[in-house]
Protein backbone atom coordinates (compact mmCIF):
# COMPACT_ATOMS: atom_id res chain seq x y z
CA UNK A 1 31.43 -3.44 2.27
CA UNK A 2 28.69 -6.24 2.84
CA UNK A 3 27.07 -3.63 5.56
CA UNK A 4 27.18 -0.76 3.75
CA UNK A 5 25.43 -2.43 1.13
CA UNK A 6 23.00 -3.65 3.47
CA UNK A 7 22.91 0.03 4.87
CA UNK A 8 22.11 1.50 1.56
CA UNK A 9 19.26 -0.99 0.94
CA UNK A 10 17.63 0.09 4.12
CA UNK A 11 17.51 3.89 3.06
CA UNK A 12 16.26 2.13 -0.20
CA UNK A 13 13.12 0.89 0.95
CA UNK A 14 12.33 4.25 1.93
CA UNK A 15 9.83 6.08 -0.90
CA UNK A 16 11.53 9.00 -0.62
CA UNK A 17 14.87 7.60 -1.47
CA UNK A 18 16.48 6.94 -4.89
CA UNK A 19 19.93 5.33 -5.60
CA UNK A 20 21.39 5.76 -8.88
CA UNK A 21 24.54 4.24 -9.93
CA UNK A 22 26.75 5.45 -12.62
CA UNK A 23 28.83 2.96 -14.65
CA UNK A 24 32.43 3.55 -14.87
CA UNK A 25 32.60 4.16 -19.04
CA UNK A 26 30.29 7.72 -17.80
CA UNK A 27 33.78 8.97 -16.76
CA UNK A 28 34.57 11.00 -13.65
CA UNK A 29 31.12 12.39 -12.01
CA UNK A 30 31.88 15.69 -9.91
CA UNK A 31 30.94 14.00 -6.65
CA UNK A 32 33.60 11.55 -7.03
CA UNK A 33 35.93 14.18 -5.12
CA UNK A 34 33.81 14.02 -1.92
CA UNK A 35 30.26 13.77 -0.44
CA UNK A 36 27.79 14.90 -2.30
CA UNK A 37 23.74 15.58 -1.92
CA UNK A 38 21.43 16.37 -5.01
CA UNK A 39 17.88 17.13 -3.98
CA UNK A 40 15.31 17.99 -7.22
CA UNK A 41 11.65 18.20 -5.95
CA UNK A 42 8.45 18.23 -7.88
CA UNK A 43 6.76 21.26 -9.31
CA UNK A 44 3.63 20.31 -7.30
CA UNK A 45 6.16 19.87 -3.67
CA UNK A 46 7.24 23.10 -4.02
């Protein structure tokens, strides 16, 4: 676990990276039943 924790905060350095974590009293999140990718872009990216 320690390297994937170390893994994560390498992506996190990168600007174009965000990590969110959701506490477990939110419930059951839809990506809990496997891998998942959101991407939401700017109006001014697009």
């Amino acid at each position: 676990m320690r390297e994937q924790l170390a893994h994560l905060l390498d992506f996190a350095a990168n600007p174009w990276v965000q990590i969110q974590v959701l506490p477990f009293s939110v419930g059951r999140h839809t990506g809990m039943m496997g891998p998942f990718t959101l991407l939401r872009f700017d109006d001014d990216r697009v």
